[in-house]
Protein backbone atom coordinates (compact mmCIF):
# COMPACT_ATOMS: atom_id res chain seq x y z
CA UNK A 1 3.07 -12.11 4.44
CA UNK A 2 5.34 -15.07 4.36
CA UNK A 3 8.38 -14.01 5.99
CA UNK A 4 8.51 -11.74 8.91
CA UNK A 5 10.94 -8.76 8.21
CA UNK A 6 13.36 -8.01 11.09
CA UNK A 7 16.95 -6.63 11.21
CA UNK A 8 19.62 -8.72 13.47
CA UNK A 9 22.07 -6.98 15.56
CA UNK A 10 25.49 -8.96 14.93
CA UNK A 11 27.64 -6.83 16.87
CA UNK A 12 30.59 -9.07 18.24
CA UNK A 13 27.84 -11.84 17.36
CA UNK A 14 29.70 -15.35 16.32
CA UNK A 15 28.11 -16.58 13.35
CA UNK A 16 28.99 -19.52 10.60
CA UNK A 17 29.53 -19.54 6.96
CA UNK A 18 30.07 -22.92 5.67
CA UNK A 19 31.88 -22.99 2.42
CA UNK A 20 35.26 -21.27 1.36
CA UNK A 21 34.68 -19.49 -2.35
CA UNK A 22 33.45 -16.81 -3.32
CA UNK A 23 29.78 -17.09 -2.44
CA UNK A 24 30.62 -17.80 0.93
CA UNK A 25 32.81 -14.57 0.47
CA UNK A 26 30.07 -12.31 -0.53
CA UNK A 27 27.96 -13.17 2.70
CA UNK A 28 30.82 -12.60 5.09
CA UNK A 29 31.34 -9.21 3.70
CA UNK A 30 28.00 -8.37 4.43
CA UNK A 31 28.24 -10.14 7.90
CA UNK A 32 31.54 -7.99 8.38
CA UNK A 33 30.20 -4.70 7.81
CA UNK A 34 27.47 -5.66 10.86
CA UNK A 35 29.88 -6.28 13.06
CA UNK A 36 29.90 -9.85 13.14
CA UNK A 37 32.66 -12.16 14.17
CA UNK A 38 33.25 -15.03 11.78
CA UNK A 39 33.95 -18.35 11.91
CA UNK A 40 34.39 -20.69 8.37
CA UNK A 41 34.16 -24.24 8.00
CA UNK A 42 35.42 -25.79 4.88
CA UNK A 43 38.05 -28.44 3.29
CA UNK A 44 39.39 -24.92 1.01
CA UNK A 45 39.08 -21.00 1.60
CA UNK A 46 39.68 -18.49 -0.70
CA UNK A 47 42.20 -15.67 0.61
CA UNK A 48 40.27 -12.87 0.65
CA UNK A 49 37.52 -14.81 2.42
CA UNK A 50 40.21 -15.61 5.12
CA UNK A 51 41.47 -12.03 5.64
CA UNK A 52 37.54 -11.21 6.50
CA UNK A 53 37.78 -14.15 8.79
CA UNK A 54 40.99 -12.94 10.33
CA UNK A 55 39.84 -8.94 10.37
CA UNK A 56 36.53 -10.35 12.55
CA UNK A 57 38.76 -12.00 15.02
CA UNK A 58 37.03 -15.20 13.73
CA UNK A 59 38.32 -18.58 13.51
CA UNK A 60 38.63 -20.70 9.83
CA UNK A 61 38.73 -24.81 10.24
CA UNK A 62 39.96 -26.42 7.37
CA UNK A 63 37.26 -29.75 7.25
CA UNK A 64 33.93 -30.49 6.09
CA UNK A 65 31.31 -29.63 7.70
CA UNK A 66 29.99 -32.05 10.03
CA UNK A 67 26.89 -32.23 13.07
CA UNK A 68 29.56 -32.52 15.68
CA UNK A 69 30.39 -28.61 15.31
CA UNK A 70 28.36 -27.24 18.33
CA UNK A 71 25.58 -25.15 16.61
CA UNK A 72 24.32 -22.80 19.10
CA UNK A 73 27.15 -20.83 19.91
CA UNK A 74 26.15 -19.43 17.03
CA UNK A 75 23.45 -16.84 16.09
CA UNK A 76 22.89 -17.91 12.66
CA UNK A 77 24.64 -19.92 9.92
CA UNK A 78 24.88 -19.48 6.25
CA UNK A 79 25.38 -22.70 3.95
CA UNK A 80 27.46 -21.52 1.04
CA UNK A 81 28.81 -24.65 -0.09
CA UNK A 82 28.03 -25.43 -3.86
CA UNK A 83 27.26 -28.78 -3.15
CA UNK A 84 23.13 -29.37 -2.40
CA UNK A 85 23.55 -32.54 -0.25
CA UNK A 86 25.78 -30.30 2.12
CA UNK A 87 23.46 -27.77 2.33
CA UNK A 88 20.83 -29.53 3.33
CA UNK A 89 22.75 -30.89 5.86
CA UNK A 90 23.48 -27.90 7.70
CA UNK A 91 20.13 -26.79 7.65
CA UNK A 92 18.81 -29.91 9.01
CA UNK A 93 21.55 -29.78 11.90
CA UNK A 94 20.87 -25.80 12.63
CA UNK A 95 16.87 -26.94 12.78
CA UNK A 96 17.53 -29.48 15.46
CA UNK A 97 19.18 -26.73 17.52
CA UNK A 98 16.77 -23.80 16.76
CA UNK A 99 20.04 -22.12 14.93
CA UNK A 100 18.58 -19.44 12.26
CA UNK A 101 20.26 -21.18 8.83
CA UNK A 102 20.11 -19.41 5.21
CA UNK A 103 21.44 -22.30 2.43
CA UNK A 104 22.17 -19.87 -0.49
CA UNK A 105 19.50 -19.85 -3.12
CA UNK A 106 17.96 -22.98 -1.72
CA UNK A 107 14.44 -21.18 -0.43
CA UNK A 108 13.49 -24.85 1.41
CA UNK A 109 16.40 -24.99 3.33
CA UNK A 110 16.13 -21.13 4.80
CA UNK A 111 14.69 -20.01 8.37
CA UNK A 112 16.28 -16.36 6.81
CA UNK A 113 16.59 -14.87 3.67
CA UNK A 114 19.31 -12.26 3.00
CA UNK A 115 17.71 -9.49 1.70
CA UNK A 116 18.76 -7.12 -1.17
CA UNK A 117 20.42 -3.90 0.86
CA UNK A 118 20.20 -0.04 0.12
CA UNK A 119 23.13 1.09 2.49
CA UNK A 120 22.39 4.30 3.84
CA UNK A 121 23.77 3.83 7.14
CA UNK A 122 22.45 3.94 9.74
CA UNK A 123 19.94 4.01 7.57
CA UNK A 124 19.01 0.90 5.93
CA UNK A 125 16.10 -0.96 3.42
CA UNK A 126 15.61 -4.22 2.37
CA UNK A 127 13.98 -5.99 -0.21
CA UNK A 128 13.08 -9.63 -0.22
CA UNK A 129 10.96 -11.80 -2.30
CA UNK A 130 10.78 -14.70 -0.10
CA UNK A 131 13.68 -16.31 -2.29
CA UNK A 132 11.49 -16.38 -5.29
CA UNK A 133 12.91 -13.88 -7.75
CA UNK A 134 17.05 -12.63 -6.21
CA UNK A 135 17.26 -10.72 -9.70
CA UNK A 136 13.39 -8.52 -9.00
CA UNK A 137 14.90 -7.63 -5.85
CA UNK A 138 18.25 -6.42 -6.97
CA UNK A 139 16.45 -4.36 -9.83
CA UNK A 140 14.18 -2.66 -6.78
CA UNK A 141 16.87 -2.35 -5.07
CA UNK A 142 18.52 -0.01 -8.04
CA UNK A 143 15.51 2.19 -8.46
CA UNK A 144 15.52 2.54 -4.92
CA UNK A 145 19.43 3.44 -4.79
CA UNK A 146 18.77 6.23 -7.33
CA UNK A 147 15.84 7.77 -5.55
CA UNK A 148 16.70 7.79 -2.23
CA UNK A 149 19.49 10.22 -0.88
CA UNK A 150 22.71 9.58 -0.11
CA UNK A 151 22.33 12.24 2.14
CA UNK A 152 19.62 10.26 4.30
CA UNK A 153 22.03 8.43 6.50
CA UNK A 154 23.29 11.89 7.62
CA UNK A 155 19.92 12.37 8.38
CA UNK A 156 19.54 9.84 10.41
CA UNK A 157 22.05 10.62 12.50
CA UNK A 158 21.59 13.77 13.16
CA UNK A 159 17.81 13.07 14.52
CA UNK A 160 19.22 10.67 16.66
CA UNK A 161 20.97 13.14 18.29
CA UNK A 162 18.12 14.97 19.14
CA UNK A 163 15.73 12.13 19.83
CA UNK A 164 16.18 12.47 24.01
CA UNK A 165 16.46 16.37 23.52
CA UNK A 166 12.60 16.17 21.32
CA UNK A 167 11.64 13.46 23.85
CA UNK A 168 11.61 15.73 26.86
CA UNK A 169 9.76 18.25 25.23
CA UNK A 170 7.27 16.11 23.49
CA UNK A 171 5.90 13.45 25.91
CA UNK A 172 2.79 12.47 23.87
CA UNK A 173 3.87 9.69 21.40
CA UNK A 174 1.55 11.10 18.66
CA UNK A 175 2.72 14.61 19.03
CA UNK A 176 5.98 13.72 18.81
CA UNK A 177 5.71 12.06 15.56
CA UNK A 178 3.69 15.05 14.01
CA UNK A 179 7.14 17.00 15.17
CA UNK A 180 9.10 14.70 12.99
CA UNK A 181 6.94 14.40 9.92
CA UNK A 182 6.72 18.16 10.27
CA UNK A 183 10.39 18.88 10.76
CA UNK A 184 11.30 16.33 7.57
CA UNK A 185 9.32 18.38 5.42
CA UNK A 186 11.37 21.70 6.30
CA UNK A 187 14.35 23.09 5.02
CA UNK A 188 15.96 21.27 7.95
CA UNK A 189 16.51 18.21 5.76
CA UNK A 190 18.78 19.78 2.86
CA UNK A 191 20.53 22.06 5.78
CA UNK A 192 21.75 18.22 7.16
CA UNK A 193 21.97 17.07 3.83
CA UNK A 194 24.75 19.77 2.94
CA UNK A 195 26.66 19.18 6.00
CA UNK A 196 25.22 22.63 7.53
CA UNK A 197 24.80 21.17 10.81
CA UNK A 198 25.37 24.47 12.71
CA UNK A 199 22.11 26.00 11.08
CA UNK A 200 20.43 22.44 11.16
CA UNK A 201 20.62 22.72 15.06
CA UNK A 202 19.38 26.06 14.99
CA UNK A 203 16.21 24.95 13.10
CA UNK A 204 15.15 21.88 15.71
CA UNK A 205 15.90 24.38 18.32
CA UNK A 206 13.76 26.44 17.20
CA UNK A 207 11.34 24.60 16.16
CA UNK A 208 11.18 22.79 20.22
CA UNK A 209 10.80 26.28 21.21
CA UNK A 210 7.62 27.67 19.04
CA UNK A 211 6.18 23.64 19.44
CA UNK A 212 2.70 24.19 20.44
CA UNK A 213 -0.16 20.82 20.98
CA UNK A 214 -1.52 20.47 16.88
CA UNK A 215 -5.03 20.36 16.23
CA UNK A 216 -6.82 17.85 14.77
CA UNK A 217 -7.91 18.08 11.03
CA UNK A 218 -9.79 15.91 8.60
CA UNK A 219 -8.50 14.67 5.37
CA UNK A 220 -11.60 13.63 3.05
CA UNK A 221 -9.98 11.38 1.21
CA UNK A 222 -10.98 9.82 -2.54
CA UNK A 223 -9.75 6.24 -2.60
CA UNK A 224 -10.98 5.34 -5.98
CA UNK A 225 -12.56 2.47 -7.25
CA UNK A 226 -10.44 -0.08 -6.05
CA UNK A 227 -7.07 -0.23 -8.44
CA UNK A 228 -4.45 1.20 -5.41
CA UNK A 229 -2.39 2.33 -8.40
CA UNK A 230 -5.04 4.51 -9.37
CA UNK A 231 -4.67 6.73 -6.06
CA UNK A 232 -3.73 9.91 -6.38
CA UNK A 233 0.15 11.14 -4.40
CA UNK A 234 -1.49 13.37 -2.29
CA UNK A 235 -4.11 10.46 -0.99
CA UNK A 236 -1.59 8.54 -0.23
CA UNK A 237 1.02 10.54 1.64
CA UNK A 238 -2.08 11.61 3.90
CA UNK A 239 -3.44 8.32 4.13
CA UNK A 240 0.31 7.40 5.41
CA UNK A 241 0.24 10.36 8.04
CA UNK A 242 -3.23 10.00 9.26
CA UNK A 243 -3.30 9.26 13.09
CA UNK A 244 -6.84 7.51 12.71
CA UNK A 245 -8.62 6.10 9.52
CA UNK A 246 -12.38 5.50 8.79
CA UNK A 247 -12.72 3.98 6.27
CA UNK A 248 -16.32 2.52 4.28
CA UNK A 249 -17.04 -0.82 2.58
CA UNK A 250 -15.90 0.13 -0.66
CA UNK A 251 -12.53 0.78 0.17
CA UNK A 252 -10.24 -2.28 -1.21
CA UNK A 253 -7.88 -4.39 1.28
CA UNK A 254 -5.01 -3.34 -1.13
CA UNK A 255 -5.30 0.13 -0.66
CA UNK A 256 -6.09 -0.11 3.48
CA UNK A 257 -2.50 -2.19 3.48
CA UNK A 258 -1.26 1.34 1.85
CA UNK A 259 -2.39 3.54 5.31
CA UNK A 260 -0.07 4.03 8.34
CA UNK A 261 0.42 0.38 10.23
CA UNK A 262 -0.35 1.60 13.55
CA UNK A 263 -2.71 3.81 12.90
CA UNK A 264 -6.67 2.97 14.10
CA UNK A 265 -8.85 2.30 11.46
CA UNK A 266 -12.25 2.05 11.56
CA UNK A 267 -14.92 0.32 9.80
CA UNK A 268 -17.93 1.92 9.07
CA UNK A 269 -19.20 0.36 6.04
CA UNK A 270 -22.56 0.84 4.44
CA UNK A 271 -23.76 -1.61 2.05
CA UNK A 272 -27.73 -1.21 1.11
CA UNK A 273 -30.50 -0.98 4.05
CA UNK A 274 -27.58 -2.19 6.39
CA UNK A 275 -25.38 0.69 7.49
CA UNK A 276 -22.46 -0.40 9.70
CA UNK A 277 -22.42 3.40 11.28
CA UNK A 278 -24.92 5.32 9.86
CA UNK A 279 -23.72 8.89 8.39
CA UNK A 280 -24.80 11.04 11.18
CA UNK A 281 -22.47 8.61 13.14
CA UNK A 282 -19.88 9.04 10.82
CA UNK A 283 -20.04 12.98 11.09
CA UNK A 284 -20.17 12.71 14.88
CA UNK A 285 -16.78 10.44 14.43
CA UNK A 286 -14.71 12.80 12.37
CA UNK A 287 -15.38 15.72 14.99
CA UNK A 288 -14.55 14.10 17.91
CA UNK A 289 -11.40 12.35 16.90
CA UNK A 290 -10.73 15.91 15.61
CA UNK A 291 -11.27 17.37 18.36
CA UNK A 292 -9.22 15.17 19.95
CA UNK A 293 -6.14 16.77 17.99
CA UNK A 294 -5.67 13.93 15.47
CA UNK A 295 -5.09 13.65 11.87
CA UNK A 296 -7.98 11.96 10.49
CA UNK A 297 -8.38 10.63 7.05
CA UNK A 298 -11.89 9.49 6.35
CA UNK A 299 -11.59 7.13 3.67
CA UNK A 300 -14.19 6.85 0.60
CA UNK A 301 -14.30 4.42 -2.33
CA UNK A 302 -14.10 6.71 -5.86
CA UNK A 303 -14.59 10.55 -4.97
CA UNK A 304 -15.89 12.11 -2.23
CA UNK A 305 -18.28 14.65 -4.22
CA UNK A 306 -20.00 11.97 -6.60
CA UNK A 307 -22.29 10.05 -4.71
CA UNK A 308 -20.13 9.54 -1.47
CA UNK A 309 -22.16 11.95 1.21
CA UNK A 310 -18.69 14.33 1.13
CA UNK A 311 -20.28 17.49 1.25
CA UNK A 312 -22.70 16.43 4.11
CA UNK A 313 -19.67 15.10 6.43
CA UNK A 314 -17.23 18.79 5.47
CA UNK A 315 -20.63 20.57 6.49
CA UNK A 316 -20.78 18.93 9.40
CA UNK A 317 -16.86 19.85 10.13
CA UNK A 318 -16.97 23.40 8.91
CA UNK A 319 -20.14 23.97 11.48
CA UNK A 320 -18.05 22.42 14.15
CA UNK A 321 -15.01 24.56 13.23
CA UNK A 322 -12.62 21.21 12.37
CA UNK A 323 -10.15 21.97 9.88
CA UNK A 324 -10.13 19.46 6.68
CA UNK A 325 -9.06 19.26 3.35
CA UNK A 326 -10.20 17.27 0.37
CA UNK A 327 -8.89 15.49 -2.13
CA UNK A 328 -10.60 14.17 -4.85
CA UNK A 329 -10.47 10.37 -5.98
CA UNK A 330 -10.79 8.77 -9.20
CA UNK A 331 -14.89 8.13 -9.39
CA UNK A 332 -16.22 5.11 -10.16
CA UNK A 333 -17.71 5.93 -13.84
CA UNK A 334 -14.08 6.79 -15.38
CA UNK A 335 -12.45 4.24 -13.53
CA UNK A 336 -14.97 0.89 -13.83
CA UNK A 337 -16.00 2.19 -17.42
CA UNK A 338 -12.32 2.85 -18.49
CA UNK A 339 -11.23 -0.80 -17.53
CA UNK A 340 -13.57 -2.16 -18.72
CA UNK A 341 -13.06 -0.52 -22.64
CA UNK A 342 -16.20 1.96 -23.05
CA UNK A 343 -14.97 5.30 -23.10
CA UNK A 344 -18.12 7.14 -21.67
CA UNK A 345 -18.24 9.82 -24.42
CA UNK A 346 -17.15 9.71 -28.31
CA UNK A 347 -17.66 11.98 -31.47
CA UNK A 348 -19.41 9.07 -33.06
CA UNK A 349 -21.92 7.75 -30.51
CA UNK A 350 -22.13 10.34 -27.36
CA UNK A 351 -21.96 13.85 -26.64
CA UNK A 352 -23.04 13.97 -23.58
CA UNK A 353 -22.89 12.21 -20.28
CA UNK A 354 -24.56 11.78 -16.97
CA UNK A 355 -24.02 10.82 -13.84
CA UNK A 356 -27.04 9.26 -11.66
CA UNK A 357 -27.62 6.99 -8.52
CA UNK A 358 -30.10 4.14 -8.76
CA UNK A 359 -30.31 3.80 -5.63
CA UNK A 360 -34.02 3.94 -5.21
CA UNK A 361 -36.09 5.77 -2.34
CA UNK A 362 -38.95 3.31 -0.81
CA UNK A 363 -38.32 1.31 -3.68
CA UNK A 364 -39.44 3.69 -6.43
CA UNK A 365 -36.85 5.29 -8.95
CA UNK A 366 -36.61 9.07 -8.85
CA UNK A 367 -35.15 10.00 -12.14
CA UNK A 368 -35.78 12.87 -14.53
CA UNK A 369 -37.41 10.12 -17.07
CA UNK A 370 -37.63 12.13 -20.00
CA UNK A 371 -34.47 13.92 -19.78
CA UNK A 372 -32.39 10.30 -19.94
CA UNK A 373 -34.23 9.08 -23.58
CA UNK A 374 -31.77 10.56 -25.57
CA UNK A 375 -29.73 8.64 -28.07
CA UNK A 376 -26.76 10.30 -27.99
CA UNK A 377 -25.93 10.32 -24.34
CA UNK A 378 -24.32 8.04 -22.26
CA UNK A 379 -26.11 7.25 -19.01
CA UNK A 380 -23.84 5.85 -15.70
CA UNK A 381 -25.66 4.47 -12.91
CA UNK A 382 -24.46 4.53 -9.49
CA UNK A 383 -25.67 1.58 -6.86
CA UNK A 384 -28.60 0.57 -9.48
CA UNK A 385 -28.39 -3.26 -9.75
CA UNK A 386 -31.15 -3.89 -7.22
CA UNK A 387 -33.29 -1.89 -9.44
CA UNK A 388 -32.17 -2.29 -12.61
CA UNK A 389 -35.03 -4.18 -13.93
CA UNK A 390 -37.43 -1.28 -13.05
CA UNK A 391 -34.93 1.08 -14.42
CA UNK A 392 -34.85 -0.33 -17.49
CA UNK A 393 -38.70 -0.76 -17.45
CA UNK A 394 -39.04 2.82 -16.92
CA UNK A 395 -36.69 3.82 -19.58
CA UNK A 396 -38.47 2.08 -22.40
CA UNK A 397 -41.73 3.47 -21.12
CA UNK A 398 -40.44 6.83 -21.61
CA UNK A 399 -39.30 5.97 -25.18
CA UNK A 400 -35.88 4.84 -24.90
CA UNK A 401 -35.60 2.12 -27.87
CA UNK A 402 -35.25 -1.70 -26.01
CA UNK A 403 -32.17 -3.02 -27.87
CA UNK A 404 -29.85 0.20 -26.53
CA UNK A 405 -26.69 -1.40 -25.13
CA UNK A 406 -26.12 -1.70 -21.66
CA UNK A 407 -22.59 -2.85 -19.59
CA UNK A 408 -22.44 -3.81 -16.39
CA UNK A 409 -19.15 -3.71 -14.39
CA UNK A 410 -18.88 -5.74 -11.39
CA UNK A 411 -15.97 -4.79 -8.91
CA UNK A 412 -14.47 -2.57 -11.74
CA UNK A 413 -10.48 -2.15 -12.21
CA UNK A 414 -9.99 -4.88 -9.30
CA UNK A 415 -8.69 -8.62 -10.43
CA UNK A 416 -12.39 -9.70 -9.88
CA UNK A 417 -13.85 -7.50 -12.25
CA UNK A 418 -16.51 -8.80 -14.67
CA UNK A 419 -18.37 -7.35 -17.42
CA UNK A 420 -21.32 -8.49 -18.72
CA UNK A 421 -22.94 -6.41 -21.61
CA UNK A 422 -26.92 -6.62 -23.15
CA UNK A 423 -29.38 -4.41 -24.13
CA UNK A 424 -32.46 -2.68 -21.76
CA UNK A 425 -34.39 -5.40 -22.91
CA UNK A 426 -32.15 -8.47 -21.66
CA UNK A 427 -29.85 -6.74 -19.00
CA UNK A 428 -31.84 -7.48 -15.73
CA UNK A 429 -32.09 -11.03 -16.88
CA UNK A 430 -27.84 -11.52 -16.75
CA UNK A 431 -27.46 -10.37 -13.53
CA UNK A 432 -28.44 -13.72 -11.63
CA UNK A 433 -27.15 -15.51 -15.50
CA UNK A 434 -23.50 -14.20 -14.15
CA UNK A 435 -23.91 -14.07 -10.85
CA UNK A 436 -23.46 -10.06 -10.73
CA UNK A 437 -22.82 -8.79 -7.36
CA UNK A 438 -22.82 -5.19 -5.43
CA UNK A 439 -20.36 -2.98 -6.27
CA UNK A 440 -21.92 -2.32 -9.72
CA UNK A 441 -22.12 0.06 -12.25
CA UNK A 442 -24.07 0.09 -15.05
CA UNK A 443 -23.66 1.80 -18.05
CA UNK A 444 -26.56 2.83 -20.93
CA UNK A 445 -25.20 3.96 -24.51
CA UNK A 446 -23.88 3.36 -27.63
CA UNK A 447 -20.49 3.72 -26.83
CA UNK A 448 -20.84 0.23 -25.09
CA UNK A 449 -20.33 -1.12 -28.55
CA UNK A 450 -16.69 -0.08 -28.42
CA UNK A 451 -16.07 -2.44 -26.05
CA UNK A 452 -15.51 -5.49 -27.81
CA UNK A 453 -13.03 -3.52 -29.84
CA UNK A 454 -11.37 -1.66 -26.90
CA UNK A 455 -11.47 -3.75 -23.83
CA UNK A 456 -7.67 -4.54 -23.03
CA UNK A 457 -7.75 -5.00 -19.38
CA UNK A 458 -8.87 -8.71 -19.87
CA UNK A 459 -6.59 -9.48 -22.51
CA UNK A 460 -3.57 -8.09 -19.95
């Protein structure tokens, strides 16, 4: 993050704007509408710029700008001159006095940027880009504008109202937020929305009186392979809500920057033969901080049910009487294998396809050998590149023909991804060739052909 967001409270604040046209006008009438009093320095002034100045109670001096102007009665400064020189010069002068300075579209000379606004007061969002694309913000800002309510700022409002009343009742921090998240998904909302404010009271009233201390639940949570745009809308509105998250080592940065800020996350990785917590730790977790009454969201890379231990941790909750709920995730076969442009099964090469760890017990593979050697099936292996080269030993042995393709996909749909493709001959030979590391998958069929015709993830 290079700026730090924060939003100033300019009430009967002096601040500057130096320059008089209409740049300098467009950041006083933002100024104005906080509150602001303001003062203008500059040789000219247009005349609706000086009726702002005038309706603030501010003060207009008809001169340049110059470093004898005492700086910090000021709580910031805007240089809206057109001349770059100028600029700089005020920002250099504001630095010396710790004065927060924005020069207009001059990132370099900035301590603030002025954000683009959605006004929903006292609601409001903003959307900066660190002064490195004005125009990408505006065009957020419209899709915002035309999703968000106008209705919102009522909204606002009205809980404010009731924040002391709620307060009182609710002294637990993370109970009272449940109460909110719970009362903005009621009919409450469109009762404010529609100015029905006698029947909106009735509902928070209500809803203080029946308010009882939650319990906890589980959310098993599928966060797919890595892409955070590949997460599904329910993942991620629980993800947002959850009160704790646990979370393993497949789970991207990306989509851990998507969970609630302040909620507590916790790591409990396992990569191979070094577990972090190991599962019956994990199990233990999820009960207790259930039990504890909060919303946890445990966290898995691709889908809980393939591969990822779900139905051992929702045992473990159902015998413990937790609540929970699941929701799938996009596994790691369609995602990786769809990035990577092999479409797993096709009327031309594969029927059939199946899903298999290679993670291997006491380092011996456990596979149903002679079911796999068949040529039109695609095989997807799961955790298999430490024993790939056994793997693909085993698979010839059992009469599986040595030049059948084979992909692997390194770290699928994430900006590191890397594909190398052979055969079960040569494909244990690439992995230290390309430097192939853990999380792998590793697909076995004819379909990898396609690839070279269908990959289009590289080529975006």
């Amino acid at each position: 993050m290079d700026i730090f967001p924060i939003s100033l409270k300019l009430q009967q604040q002096r601040c500057l704007i130096v320059g008089g046209g209409h740049i300098a006008y467009r950041k006083a009438g933002l100024l104005q509408k906080a509150g602001a009093i303001i003062d203008v320095v500059a040789p000219d002034i247009d005349a609706a710029l000086l009726e702002l100045v005038q309706q603030s109670q501010g003060r207009y001096e008809a001169a340049a700008f110059n470093t004898e102007i005492p700086l910090r009665q000021y709580r910031l400064v805007i240089a809206a001159t057109d001349d770059a020189a100028i600029n700089r010069q005020v920002f250099e002068a504001c630095e010396a006095e710790n004065v927060l300075v924005n020069s207009v579209d001059d990132p370099p000379h900035c301590r603030f940027m002025v954000p683009a606004i959605v006004d929903r007061s006292p609601l409001l969002i903003s959307v900066a880009t660190n002064g490195a694309s004005p125009v990408l913000s505006r065009q957020i800002r419209t899709q915002l504008e035309t999703s968000i309510p106008h209705g919102m700022g009522k909204l606002v409002s009205f809980s404010g109202q009731w924040r002391a009343a709620v307060k009182a009742k609710i002294q637990n921090p993370d109970e009272r937020r449940i109460f909110w998240e719970n009362l903005y998904a009621s009919p409450l909302k469109e009762q404010v929305f529609n100015d029905n404010l006698q029947e909106a009271n009735r509902l928070i009233e209500q809803a203080l009186q029946e308010w009882t201390t939650p319990k906890g639940e589980v959310y098993l949570v599928g966060a797919g392979p890595g892409d955070p745009e590949l997460l599904t809308l329910k993942a991620l509105r629980l993800m947002q809500q959850a009160d704790v998250v646990i979370y393993d080592r497949l789970v991207s940065d990306p989509i851990m920057e998507l969970c609630r800020r302040d909620a507590e996350k916790i790591y409990v990785g396992k990569a191979r033969s070094n577990h972090a917590v190991p599962q019956e730790g994990i199990n233990a977790l999820l009960v207790k901080y259930a039990q504890e009454g909060k919303r946890v969201c445990r966290l898995k890379g691709g889908d809980p049910f393939i591969f990822g231990r779900g139905g051992e941790e929702i045992e473990e909750l159902f015998a413990a009487g937790v609540a929970f709920q699941v929701v799938p995730g996009i596994t790691a076969a369609s995602g990786c294998s769809a990035y990577a442009g092999i479409p797993l099964t096709h009327r031309n090469y594969a029927q059939s396809v199946r899903f298999l760890t290679g993670h291997l017990k006491e380092g011996s593979p456990e596979l149903p050998w002679s079911e796999l050697v068949y040529e039109n099936q695609t095989l997807v292996l799961y955790m298999g590149l430490v024993g790939l080269e056994k793997i693909c030993q085993k698979l010839i042995a059992h009469g599986q023909r040595p030049d059948m393709p084979v992909a692997l996909v390194s770290k699928g749909t994430t900006p590191e991804q890397k594909v190398v493709v052979g055969t079960l001959a040569d494909i244990a030979s690439k992995v230290t060739e390309h430097q192939i590391q853990a999380p792998t998958l590793t697909i076995i069929g004819e379909v990898v052909k396609l690839r070279e015709q269908l990959q289009w993830h590289e080529r975006g």
